[in-house]
Protein backbone atom coordinates (compact mmCIF):
# COMPACT_ATOMS: atom_id res chain seq x y z
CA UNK A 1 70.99 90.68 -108.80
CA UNK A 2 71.29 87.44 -110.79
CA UNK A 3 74.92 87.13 -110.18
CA UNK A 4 74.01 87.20 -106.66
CA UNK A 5 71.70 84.99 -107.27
CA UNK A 6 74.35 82.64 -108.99
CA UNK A 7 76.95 83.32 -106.14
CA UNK A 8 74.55 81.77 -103.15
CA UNK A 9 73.93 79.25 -105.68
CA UNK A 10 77.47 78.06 -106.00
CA UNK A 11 77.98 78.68 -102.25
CA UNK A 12 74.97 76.23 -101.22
CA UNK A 13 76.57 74.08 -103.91
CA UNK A 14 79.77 73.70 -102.41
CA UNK A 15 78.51 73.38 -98.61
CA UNK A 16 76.61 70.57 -99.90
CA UNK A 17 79.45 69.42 -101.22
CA UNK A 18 81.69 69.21 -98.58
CA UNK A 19 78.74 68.40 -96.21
CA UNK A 20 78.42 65.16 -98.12
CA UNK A 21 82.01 64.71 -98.17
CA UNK A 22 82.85 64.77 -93.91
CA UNK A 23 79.35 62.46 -94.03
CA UNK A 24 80.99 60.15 -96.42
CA UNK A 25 84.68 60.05 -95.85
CA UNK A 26 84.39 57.37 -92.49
CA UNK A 27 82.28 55.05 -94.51
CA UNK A 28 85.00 54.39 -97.22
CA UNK A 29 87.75 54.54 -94.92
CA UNK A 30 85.84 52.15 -92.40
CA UNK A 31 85.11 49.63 -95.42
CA UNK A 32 88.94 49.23 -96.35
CA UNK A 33 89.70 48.75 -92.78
CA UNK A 34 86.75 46.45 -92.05
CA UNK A 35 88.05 44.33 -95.70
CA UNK A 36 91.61 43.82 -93.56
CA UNK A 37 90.01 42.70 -90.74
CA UNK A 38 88.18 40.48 -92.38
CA UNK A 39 90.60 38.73 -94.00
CA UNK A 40 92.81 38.90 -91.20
CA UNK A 41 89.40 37.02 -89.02
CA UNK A 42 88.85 34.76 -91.87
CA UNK A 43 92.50 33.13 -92.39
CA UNK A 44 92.59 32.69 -88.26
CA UNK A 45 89.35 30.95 -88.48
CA UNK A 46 90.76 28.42 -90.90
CA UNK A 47 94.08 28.00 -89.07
CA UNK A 48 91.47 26.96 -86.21
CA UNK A 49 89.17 24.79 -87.56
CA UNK A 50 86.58 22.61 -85.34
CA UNK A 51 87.05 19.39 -83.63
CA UNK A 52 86.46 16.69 -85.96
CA UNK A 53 84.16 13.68 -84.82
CA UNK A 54 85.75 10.61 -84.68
CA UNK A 55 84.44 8.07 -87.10
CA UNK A 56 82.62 5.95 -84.48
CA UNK A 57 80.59 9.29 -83.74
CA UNK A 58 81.41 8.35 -80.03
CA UNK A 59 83.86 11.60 -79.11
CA UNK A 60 85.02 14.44 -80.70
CA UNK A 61 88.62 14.49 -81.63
CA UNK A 62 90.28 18.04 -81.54
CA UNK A 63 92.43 18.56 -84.97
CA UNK A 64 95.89 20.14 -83.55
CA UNK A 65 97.36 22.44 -86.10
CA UNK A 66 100.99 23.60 -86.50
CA UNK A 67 101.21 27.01 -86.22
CA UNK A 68 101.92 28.78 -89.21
CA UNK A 69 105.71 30.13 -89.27
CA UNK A 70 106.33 33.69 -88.22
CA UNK A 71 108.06 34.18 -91.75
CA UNK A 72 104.80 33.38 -93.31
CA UNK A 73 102.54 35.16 -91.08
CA UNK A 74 104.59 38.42 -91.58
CA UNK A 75 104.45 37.37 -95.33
CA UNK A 76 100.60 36.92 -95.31
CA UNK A 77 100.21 40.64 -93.57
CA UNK A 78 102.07 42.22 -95.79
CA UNK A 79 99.83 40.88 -98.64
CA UNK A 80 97.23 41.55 -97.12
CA UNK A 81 98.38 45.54 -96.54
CA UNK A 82 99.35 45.88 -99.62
CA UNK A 83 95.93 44.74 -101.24
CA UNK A 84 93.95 46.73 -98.74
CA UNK A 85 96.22 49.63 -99.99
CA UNK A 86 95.30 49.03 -103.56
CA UNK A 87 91.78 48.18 -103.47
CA UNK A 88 90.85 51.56 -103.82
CA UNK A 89 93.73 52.37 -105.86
CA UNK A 90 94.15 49.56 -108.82
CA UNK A 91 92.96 51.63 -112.06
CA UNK A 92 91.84 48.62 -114.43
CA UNK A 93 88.90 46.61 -113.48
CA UNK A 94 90.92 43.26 -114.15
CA UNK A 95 93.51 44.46 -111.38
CA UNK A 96 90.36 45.55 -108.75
CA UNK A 97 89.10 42.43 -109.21
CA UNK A 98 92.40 40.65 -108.90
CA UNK A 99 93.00 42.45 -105.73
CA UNK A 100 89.43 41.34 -104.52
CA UNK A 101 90.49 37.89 -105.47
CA UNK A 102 93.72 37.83 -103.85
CA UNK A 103 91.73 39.02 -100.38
CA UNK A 104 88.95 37.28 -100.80
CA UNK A 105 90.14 33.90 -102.21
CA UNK A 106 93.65 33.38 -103.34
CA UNK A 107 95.44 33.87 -100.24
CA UNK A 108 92.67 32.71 -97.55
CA UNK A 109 92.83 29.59 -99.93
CA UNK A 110 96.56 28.85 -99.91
CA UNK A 111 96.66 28.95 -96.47
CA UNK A 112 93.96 26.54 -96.28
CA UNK A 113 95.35 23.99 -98.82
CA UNK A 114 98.62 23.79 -96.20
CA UNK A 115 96.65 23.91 -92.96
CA UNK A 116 94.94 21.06 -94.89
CA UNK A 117 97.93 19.00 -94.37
CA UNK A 118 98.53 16.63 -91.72
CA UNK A 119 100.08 17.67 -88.68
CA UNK A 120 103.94 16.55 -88.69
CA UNK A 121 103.96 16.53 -92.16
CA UNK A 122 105.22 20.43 -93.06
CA UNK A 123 108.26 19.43 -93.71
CA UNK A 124 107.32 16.12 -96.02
CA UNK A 125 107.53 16.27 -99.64
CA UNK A 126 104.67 16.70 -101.57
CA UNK A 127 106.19 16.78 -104.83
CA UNK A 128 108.37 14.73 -107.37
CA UNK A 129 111.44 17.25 -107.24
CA UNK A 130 111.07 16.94 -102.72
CA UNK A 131 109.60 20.54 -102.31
CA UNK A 132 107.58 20.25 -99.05
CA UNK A 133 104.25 21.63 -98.17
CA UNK A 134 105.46 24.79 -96.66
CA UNK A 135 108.06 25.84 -99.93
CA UNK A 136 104.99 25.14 -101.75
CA UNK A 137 103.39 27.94 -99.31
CA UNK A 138 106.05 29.96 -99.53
CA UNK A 139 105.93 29.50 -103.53
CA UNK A 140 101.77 30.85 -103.60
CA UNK A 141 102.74 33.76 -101.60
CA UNK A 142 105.30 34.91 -103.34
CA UNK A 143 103.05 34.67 -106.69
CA UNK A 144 100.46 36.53 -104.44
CA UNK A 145 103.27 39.19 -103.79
CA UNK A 146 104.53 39.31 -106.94
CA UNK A 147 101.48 40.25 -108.67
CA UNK A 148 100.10 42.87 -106.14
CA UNK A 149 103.62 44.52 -107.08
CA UNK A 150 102.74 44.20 -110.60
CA UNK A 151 99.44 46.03 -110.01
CA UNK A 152 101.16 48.57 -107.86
CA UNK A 153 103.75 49.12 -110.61
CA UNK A 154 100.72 49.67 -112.95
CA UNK A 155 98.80 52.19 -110.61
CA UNK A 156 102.19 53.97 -110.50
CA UNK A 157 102.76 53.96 -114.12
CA UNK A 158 99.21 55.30 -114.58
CA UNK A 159 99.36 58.22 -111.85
CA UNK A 160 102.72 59.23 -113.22
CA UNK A 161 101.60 59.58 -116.72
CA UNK A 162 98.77 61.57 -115.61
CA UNK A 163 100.66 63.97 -113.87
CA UNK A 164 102.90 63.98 -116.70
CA UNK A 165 99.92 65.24 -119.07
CA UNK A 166 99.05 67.66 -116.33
CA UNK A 167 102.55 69.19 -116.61
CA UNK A 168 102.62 69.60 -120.35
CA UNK A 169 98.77 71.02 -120.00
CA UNK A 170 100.20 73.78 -117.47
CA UNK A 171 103.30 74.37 -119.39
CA UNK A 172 101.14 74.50 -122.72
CA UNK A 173 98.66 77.11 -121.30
CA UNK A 174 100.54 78.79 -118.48
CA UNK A 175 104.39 78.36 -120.01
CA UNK A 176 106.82 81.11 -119.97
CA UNK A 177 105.41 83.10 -122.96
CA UNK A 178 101.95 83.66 -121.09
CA UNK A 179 103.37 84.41 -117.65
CA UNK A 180 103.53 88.08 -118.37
CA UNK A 181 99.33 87.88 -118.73
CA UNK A 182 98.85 86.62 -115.22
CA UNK A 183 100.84 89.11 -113.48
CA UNK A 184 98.91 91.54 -111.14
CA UNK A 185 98.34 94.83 -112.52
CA UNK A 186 100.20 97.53 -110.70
């Protein structure tokens, strides 16, 4: 009777379980998809900003922007996919938060700084040694990049050695001496 008892226990258990789970499961993938968007909304906002008034206050002047190269575009999505992708995935809390940071702020902010520039001048020096506002782009992203790989080189490091462990915990208890144990009695 009481293991009976115990079974529609566990059973109730588990539906609640995986009740809980189908309720949950659009939720988390939904946020992650609605953090990309966001991003993606938030650095097309800035590459559009406002008009600007004109000083007299008289008549709005519209700011033209350059576009921002296809190179970097393609460059900023792929950031951006590969932090989505580790959001959820970074291990350490100093690597969620610097994939947070590098959504959030970092790249929507280096973006900015160039769009910042004049129009005409992408091509202008900006520094002592002649790099021009775009290599300086070019220069953020690819610390941007850099360091996502770093995190994702650090996630994999982590998930390997955990499966690793796992291995020497199933050859430890379930290795060759102990197969003969689990076999099914004839």
């Amino acid at each position: 009777m009481l293991l009976g008892v115990v079974g529609v226990g566990v059973l109730l258990a588990l539906w609640v379980v995986v009740v809980v789970a189908l309720a949950v499961w659009p939720v988390v993938l939904g946020g992650s998809v609605t953090m990309l968007l966001w991003a993606i909304w938030r650095l097309r906002q800035r590459q559009a900003p406002p008009p600007v008034a004109a000083e007299s206050g008289a008549l709005p002047i519209p700011r033209v922007q350059e576009p921002l190269p296809t190179s970097v575009l393609e460059r900023i999505d792929r950031i951006n996919r590969k932090a989505a992708a580790l959001a959820e995935r970074a291990g350490s809390s100093e690597d969620r938060y610097l994939v947070q940071r590098t959504l959030d702020d970092y790249l929507p902010e280096a973006v900015d700084a160039y769009l910042s520039l004049p129009p005409g001048s992408a091509e202008r020096p900006v520094t002592p040694e002649g790099r021009t506002g775009l290599q300086l782009l070019e220069d953020q992203l690819d610390l941007l990049e850099r360091g996502l790989d770093g995190i994702t080189d650090h996630a994999w490091q982590r998930g390997a050695q955990r499966l690793l462990a796992h291995q020497r915990f199933l050859e430890e208890r379930l290795g060759a001496g102990s197969t003969a144990e689990l076999e099914v009695p004839r």
